[in-house]
PDB file of N, CA and C in Angstrom:
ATOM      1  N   UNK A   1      77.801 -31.177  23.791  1.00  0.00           N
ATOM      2  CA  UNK A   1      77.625 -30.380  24.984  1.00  0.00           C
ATOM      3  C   UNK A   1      76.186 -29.893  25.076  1.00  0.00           C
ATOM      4  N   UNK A   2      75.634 -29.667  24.175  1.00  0.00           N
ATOM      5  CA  UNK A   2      74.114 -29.115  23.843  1.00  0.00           C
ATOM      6  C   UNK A   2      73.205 -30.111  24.345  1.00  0.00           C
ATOM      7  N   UNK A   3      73.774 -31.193  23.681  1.00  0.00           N
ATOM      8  CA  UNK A   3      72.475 -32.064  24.583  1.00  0.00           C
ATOM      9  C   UNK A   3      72.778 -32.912  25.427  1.00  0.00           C
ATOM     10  N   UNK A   4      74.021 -32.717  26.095  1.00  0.00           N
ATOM     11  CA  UNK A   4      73.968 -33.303  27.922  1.00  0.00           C
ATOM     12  C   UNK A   4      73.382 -31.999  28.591  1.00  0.00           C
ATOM     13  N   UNK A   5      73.423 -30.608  28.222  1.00  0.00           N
ATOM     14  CA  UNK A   5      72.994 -29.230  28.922  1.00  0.00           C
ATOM     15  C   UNK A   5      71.109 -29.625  28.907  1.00  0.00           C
ATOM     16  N   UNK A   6      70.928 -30.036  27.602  1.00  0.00           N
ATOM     17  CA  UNK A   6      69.430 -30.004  27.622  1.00  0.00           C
ATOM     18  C   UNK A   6      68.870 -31.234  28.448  1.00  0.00           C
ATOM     19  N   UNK A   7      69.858 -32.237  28.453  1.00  0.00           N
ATOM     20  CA  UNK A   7      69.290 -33.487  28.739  1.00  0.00           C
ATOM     21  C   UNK A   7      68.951 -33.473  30.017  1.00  0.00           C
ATOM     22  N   UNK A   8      70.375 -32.639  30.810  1.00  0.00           N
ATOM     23  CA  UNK A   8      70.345 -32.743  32.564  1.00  0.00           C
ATOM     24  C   UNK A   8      69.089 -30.833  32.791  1.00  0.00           C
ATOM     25  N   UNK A   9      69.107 -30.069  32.578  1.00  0.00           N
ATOM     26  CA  UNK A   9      68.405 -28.862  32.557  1.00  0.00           C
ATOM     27  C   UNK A   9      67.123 -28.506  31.976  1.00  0.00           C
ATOM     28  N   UNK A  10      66.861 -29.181  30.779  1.00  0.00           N
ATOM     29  CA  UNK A  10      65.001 -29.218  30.361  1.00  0.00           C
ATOM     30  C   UNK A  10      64.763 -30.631  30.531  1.00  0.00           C
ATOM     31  N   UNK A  11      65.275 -31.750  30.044  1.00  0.00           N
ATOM     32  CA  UNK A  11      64.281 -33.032  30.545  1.00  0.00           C
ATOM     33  C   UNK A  11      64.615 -33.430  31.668  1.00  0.00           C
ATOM     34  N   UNK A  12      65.467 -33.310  32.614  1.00  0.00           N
ATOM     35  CA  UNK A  12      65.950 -33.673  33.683  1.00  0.00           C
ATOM     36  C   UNK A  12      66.295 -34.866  33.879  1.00  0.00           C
ATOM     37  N   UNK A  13      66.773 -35.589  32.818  1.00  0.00           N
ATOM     38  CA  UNK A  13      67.218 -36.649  32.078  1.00  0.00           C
ATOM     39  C   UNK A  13      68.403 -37.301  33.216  1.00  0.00           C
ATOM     40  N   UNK A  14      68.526 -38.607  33.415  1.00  0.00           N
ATOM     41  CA  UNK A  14      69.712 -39.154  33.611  1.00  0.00           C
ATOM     42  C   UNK A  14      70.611 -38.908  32.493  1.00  0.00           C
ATOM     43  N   UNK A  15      72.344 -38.485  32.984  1.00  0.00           N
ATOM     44  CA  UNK A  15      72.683 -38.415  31.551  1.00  0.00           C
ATOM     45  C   UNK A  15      74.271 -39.380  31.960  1.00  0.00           C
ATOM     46  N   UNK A  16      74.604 -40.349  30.938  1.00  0.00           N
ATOM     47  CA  UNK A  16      75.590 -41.342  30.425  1.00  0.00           C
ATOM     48  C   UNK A  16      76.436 -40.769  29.765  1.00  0.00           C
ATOM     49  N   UNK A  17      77.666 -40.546  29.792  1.00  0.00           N
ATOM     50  CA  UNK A  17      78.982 -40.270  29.109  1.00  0.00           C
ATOM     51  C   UNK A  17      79.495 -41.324  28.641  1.00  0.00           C
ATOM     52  N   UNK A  18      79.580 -42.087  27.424  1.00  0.00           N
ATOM     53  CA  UNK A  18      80.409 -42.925  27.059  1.00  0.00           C
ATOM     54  C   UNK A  18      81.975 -42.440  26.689  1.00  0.00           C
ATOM     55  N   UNK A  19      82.610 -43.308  26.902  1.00  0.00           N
ATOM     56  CA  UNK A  19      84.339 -42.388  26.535  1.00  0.00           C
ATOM     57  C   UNK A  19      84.610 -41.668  27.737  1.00  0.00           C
ATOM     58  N   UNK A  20      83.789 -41.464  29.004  1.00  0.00           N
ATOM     59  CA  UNK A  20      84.043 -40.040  29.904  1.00  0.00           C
ATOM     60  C   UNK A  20      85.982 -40.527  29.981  1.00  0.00           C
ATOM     61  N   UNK A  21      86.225 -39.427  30.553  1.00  0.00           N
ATOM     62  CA  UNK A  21      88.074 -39.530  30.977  1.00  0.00           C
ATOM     63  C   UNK A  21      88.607 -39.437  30.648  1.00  0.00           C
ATOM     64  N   UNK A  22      88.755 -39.600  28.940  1.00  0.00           N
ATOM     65  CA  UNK A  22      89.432 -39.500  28.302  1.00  0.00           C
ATOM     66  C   UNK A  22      89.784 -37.894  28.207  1.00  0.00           C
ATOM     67  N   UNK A  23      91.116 -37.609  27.783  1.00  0.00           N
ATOM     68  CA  UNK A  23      91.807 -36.763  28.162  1.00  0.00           C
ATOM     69  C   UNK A  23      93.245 -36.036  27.275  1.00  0.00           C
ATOM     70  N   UNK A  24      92.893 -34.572  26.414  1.00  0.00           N
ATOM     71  CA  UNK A  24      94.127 -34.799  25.665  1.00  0.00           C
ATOM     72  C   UNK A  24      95.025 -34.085  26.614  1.00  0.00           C
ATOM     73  N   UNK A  25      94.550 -33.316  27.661  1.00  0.00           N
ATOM     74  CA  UNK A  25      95.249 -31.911  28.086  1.00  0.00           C
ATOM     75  C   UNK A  25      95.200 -30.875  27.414  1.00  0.00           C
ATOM     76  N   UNK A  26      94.495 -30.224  26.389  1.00  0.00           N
ATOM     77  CA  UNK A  26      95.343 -29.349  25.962  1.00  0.00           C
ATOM     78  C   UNK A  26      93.675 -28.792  25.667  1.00  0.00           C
ATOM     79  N   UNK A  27      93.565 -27.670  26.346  1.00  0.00           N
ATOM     80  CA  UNK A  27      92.286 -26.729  26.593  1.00  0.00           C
ATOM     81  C   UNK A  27      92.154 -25.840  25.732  1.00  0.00           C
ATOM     82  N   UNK A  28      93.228 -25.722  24.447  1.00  0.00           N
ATOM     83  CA  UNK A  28      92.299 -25.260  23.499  1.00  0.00           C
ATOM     84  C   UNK A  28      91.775 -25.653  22.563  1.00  0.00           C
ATOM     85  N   UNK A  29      91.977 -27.065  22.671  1.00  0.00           N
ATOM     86  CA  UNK A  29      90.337 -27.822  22.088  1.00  0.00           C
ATOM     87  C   UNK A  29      89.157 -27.619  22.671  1.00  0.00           C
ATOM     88  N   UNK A  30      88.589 -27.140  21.987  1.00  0.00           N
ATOM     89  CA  UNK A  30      87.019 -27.152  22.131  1.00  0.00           C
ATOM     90  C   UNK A  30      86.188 -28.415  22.789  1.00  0.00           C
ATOM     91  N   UNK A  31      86.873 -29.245  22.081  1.00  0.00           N
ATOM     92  CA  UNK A  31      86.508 -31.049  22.277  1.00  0.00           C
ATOM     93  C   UNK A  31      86.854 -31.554  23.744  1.00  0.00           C
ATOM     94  N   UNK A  32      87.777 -30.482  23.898  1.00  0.00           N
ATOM     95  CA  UNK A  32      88.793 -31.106  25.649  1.00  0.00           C
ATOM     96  C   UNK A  32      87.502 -30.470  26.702  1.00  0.00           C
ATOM     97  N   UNK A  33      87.261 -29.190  26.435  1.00  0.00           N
ATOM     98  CA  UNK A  33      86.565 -28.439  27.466  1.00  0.00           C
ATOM     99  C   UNK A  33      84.977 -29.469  27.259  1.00  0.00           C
ATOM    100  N   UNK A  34      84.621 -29.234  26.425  1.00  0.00           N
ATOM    101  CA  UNK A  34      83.546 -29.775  26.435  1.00  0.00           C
ATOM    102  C   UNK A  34      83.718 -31.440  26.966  1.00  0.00           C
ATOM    103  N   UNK A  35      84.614 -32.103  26.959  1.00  0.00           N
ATOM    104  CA  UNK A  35      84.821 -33.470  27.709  1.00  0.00           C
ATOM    105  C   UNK A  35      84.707 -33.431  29.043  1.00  0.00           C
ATOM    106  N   UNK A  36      85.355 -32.743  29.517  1.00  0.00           N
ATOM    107  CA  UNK A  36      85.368 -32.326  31.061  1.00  0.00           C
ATOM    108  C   UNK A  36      84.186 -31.655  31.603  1.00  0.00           C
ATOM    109  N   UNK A  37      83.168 -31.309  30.905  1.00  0.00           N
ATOM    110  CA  UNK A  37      82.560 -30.431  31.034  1.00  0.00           C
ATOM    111  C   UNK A  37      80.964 -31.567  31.697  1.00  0.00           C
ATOM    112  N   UNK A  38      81.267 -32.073  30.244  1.00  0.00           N
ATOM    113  CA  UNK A  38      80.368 -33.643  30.106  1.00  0.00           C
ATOM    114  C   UNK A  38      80.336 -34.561  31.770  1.00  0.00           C
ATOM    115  N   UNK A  39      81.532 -34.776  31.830  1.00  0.00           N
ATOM    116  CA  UNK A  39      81.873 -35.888  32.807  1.00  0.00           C
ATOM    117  C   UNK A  39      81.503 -35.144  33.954  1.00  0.00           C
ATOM    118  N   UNK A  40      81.588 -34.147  34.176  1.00  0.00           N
ATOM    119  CA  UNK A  40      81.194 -33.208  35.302  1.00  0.00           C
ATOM    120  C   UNK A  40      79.073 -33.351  35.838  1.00  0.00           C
ATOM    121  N   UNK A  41      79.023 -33.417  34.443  1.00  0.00           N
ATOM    122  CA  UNK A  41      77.672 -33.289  34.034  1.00  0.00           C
ATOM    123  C   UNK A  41      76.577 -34.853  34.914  1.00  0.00           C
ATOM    124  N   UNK A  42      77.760 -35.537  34.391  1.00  0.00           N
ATOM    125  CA  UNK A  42      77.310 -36.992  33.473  1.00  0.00           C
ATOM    126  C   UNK A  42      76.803 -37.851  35.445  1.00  0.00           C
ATOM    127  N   UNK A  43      75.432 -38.457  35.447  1.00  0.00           N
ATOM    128  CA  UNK A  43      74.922 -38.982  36.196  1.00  0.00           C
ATOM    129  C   UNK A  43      75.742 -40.505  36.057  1.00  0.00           C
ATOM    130  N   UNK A  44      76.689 -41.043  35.017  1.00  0.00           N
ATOM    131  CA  UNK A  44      77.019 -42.357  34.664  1.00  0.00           C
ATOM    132  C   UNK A  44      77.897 -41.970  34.212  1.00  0.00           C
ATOM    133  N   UNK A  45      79.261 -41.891  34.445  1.00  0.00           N
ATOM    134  CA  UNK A  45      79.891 -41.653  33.157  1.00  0.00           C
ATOM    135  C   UNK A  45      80.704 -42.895  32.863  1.00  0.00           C
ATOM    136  N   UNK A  46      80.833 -43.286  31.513  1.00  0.00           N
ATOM    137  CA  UNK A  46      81.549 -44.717  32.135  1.00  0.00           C
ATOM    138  C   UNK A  46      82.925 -44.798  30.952  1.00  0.00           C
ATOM    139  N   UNK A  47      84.009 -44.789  31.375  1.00  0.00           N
ATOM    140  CA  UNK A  47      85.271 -44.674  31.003  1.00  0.00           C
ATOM    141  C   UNK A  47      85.986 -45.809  30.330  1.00  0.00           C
ATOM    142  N   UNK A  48      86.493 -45.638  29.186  1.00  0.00           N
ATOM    143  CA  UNK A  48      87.320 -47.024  28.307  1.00  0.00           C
ATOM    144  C   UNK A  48      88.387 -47.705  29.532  1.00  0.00           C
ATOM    145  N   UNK A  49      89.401 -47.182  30.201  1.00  0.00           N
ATOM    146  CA  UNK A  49      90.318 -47.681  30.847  1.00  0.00           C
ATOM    147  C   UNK A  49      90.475 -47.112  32.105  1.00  0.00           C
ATOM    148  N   UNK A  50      90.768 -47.891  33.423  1.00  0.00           N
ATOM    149  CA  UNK A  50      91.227 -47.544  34.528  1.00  0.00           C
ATOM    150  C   UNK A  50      91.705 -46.382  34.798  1.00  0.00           C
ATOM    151  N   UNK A  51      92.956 -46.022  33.293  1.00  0.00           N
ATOM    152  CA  UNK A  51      93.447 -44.318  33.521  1.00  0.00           C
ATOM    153  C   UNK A  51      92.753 -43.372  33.356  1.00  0.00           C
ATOM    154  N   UNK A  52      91.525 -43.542  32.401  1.00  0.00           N
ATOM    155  CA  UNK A  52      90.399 -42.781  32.574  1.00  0.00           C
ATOM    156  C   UNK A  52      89.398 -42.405  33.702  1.00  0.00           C
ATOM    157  N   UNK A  53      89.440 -43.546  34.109  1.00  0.00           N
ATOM    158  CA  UNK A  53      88.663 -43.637  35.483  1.00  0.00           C
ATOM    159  C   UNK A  53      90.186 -42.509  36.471  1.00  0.00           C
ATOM    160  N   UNK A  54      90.876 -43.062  36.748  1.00  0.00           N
ATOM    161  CA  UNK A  54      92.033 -42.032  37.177  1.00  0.00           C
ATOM    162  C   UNK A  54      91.876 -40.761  37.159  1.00  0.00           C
ATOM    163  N   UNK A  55      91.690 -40.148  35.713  1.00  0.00           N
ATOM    164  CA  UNK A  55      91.371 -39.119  35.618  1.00  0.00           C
ATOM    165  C   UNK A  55      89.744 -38.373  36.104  1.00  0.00           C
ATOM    166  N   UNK A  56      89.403 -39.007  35.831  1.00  0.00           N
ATOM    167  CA  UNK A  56      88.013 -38.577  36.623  1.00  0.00           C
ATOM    168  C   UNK A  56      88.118 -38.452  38.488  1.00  0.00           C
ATOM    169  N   UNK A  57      88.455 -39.542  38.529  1.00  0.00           N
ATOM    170  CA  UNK A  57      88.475 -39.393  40.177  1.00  0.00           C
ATOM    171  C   UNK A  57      89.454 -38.212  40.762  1.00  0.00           C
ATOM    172  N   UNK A  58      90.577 -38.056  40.019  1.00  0.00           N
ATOM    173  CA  UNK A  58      91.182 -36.362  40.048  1.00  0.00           C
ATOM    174  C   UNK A  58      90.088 -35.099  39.795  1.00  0.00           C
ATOM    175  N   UNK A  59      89.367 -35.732  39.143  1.00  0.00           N
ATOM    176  CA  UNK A  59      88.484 -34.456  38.909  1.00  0.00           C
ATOM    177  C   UNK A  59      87.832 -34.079  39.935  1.00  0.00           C
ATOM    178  N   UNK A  60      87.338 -34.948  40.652  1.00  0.00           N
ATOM    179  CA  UNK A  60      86.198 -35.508  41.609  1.00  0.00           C
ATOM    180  C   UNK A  60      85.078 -36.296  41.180  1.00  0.00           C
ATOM    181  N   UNK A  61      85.269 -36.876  39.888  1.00  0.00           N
ATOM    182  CA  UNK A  61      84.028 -37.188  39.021  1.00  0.00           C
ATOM    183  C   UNK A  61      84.322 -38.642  39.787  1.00  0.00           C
ATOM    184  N   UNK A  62      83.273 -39.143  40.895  1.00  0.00           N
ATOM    185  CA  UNK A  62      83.736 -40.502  41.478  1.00  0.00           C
ATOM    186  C   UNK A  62      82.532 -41.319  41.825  1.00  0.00           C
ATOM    187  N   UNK A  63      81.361 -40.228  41.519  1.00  0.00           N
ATOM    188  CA  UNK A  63      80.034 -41.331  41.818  1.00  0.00           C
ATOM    189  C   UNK A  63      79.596 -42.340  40.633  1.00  0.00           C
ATOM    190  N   UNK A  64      79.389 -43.134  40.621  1.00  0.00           N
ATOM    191  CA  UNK A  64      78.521 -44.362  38.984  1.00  0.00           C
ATOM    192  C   UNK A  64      79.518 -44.656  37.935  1.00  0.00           C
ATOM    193  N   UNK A  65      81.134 -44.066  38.361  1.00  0.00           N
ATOM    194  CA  UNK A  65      81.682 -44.344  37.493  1.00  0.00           C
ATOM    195  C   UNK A  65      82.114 -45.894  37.222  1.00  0.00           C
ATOM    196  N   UNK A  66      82.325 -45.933  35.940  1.00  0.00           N
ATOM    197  CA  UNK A  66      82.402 -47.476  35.587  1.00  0.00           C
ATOM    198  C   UNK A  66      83.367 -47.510  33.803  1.00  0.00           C
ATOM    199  N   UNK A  67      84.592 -48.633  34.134  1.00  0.00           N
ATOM    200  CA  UNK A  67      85.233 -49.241  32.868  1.00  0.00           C
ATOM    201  C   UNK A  67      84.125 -50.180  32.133  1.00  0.00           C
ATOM    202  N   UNK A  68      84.354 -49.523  31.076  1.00  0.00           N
ATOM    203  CA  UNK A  68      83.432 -50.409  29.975  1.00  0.00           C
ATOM    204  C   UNK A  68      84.365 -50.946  28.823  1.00  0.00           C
ATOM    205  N   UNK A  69      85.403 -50.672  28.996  1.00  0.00           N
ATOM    206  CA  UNK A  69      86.073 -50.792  27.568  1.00  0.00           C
ATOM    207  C   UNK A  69      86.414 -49.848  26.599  1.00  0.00           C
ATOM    208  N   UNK A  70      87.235 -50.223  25.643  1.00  0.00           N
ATOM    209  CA  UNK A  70      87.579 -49.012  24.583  1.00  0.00           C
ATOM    210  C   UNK A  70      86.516 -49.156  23.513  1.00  0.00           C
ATOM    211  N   UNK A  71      85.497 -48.398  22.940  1.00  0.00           N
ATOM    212  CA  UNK A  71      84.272 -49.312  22.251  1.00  0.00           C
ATOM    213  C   UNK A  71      85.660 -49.198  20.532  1.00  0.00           C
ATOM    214  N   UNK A  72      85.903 -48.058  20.504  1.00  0.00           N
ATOM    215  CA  UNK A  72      86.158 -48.137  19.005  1.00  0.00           C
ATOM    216  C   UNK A  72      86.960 -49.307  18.475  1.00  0.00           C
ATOM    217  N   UNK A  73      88.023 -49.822  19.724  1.00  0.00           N
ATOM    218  CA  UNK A  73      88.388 -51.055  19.482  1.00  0.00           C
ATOM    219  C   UNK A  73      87.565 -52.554  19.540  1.00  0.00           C
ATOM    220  N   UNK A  74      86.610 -51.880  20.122  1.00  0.00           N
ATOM    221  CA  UNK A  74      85.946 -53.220  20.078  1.00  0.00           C
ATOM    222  C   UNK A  74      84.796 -53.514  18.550  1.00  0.00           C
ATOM    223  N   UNK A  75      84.992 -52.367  18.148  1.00  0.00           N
ATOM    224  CA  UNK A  75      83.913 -52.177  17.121  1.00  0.00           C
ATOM    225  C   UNK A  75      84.987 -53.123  15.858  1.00  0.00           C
ATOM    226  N   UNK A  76      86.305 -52.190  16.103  1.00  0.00           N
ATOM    227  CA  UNK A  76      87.172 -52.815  14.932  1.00  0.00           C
ATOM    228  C   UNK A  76      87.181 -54.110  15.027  1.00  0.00           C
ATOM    229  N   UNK A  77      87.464 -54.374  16.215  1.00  0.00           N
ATOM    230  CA  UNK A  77      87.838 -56.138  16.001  1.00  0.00           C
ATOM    231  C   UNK A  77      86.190 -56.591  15.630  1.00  0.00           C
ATOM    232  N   UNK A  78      85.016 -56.219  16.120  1.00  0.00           N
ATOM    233  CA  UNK A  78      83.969 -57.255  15.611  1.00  0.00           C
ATOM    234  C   UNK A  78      83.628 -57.062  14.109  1.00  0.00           C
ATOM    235  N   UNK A  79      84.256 -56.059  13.693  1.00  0.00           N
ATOM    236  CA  UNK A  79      84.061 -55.710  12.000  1.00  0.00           C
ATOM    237  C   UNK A  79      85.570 -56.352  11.525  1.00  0.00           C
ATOM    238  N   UNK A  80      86.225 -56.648  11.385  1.00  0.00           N
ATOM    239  CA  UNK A  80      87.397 -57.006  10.960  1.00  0.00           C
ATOM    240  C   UNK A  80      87.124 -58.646  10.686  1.00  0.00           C
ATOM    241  N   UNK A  81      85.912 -59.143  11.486  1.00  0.00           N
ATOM    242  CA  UNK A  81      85.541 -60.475  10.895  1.00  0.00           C
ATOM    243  C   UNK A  81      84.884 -60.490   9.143  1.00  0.00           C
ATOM    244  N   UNK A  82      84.038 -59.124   9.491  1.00  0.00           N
ATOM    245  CA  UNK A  82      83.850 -59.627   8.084  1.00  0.00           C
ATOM    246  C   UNK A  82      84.671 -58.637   6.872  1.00  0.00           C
ATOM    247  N   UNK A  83      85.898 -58.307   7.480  1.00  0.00           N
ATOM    248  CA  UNK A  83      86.700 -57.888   6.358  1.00  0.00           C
ATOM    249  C   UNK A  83      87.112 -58.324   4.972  1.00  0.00           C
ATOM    250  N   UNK A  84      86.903 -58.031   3.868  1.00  0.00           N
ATOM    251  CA  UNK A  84      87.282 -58.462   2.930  1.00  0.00           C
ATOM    252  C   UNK A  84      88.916 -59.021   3.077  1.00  0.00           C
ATOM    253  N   UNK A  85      89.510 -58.193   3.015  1.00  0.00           N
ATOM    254  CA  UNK A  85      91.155 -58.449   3.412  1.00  0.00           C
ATOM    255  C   UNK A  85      91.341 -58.625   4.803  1.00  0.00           C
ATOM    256  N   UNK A  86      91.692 -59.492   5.004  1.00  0.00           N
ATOM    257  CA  UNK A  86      91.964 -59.868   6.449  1.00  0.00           C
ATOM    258  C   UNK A  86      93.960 -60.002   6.625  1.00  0.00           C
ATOM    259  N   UNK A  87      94.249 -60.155   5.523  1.00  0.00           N
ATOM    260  CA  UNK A  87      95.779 -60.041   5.808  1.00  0.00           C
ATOM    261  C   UNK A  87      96.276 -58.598   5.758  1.00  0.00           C
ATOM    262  N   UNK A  88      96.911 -57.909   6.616  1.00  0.00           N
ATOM    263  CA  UNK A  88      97.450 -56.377   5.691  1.00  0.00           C
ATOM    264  C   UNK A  88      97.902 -56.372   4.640  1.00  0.00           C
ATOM    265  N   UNK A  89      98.889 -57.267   4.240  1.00  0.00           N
ATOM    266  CA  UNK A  89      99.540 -57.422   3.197  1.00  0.00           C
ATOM    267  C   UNK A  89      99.018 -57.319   2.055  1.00  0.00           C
ATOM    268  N   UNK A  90      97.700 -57.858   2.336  1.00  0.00           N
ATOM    269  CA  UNK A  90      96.624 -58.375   1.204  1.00  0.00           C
ATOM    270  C   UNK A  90      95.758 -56.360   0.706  1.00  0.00           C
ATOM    271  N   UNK A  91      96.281 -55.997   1.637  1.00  0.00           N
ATOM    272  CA  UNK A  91      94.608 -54.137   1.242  1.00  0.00           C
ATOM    273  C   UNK A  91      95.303 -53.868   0.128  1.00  0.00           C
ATOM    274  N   UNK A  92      94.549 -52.908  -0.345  1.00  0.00           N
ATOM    275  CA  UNK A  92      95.239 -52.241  -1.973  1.00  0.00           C
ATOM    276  C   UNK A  92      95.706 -50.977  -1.293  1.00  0.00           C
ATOM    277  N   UNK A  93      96.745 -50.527  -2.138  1.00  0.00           N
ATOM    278  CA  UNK A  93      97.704 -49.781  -1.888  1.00  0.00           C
ATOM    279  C   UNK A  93      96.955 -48.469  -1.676  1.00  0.00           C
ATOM    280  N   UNK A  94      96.387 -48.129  -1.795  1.00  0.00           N
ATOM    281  CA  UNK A  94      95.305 -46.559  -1.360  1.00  0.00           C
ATOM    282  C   UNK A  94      94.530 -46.912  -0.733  1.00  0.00           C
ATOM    283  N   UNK A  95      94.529 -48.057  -0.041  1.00  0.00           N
ATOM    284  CA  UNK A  95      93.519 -47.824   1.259  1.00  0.00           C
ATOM    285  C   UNK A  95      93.947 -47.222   2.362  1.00  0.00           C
ATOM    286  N   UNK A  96      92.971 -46.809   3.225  1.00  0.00           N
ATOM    287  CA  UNK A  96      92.892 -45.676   4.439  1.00  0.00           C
ATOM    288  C   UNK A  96      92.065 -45.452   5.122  1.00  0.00           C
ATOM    289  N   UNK A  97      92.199 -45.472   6.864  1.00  0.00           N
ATOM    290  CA  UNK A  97      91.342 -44.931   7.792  1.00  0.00           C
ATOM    291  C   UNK A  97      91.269 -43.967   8.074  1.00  0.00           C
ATOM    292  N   UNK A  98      90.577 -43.018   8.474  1.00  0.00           N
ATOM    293  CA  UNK A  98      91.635 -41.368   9.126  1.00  0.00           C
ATOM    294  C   UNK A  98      89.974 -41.301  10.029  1.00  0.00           C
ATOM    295  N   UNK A  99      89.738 -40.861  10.880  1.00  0.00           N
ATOM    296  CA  UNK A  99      89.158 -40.316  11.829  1.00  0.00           C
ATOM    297  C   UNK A  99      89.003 -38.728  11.608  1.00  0.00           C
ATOM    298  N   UNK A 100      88.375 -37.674  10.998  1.00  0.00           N
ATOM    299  CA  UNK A 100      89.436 -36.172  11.165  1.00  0.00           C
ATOM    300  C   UNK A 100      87.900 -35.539  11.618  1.00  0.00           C
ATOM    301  N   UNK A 101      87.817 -35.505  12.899  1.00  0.00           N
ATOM    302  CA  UNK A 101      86.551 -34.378  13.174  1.00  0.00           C
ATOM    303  C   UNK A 101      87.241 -33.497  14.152  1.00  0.00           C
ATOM    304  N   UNK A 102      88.292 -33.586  14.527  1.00  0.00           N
ATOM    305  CA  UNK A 102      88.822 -32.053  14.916  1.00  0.00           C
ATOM    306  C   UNK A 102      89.536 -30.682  14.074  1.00  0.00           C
ATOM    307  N   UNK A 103      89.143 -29.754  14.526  1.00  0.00           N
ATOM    308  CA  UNK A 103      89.505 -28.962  13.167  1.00  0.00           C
ATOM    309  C   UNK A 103      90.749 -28.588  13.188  1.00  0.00           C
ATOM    310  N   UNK A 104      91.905 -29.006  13.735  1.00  0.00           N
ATOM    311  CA  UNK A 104      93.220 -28.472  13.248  1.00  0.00           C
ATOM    312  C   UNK A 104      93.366 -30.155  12.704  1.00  0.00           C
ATOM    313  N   UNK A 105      92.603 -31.099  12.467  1.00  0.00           N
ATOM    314  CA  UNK A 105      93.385 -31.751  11.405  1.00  0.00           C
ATOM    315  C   UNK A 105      92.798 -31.590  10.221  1.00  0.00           C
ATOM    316  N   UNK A 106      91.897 -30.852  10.314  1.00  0.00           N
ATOM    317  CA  UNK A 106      91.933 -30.208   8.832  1.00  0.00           C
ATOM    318  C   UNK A 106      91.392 -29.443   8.246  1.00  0.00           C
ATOM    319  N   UNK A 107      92.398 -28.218   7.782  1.00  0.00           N
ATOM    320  CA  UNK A 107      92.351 -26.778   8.087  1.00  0.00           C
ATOM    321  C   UNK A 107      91.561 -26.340   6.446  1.00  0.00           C
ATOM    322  N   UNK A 108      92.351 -27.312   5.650  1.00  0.00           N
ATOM    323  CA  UNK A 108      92.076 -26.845   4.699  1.00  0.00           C
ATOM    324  C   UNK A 108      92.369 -28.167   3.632  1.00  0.00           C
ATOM    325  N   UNK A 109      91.997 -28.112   2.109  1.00  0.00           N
ATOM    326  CA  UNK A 109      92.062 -29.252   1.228  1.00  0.00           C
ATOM    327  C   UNK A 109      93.047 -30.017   1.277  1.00  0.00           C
ATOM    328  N   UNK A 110      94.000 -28.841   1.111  1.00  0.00           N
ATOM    329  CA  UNK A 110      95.317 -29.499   0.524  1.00  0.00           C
ATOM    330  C   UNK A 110      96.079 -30.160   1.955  1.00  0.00           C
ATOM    331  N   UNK A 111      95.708 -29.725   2.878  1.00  0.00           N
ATOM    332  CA  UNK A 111      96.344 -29.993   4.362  1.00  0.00           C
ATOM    333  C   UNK A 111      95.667 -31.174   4.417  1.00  0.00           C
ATOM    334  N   UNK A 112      94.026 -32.002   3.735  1.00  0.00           N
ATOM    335  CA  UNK A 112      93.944 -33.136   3.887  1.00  0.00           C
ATOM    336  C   UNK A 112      94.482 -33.982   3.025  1.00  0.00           C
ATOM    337  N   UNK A 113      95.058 -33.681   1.693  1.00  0.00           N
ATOM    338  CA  UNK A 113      95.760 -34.396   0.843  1.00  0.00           C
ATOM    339  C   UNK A 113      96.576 -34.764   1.078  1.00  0.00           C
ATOM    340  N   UNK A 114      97.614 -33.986   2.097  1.00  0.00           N
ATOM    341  CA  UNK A 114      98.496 -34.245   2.645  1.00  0.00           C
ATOM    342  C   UNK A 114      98.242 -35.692   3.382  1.00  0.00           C
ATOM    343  N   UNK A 115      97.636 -36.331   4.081  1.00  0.00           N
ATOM    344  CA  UNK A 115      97.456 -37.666   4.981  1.00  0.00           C
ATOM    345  C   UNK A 115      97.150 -39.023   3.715  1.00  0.00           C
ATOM    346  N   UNK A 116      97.074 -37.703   3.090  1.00  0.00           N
ATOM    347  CA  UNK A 116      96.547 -39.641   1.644  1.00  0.00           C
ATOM    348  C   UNK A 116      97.988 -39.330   0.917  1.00  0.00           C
TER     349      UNK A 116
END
């Protein structure tokens, strides 16, 4: 949020939302307000899926918008070429992805031990 505020208000920056639209509902994420906040902002915002775009155009967010794709899926599949294990069957038994940069998934140690 800090630096779409600085980008559009001290450099007077064009500013790009990747991901814009996306959407959990639930406003007491920090992450939610500041999404909406962005796309509001955003001179480009350009949205993974149509329902994103959906959601924006509810917003009124309807000028430069544009589907680009889901990137994180696209990242997986172009890294999954050079996966070591390419079968599931094949990963070792403690392997794991987790994503956790919101803070109610994780509050505390043992609350992340919990997911492994």
């Amino acid at each position: 949020m800090a630096g779409a505020l600085a980008a559009k208000n001290l450099a007077n920056c064009k500013l790009i939302h990747i991901e814009a639209g996306l959407r959990s509902f639930d406003m007491r994420m920090l992450e939610e307000r500041n999404r909406t906040q962005i796309d509001a902002l955003s001179d480009y915002p350009f949205g993974p899926t149509e329902l994103a775009k959906s959601f924006l155009k509810y917003e009124n967010v309807i000028d430069n918008v544009h589907v680009i794709g889901n990137l994180i899926v696209d990242v997986c599949r172009r890294f999954s070429l050079f996966a070591k294990f390419r079968d599931l069957r094949c990963l070792p038994n403690r392997f794991i992805l987790l994503t956790l940069h919101r803070a109610e998934n994780v509050p505390c140690k043992s609350q992340c031990k919990a997911y492994c």
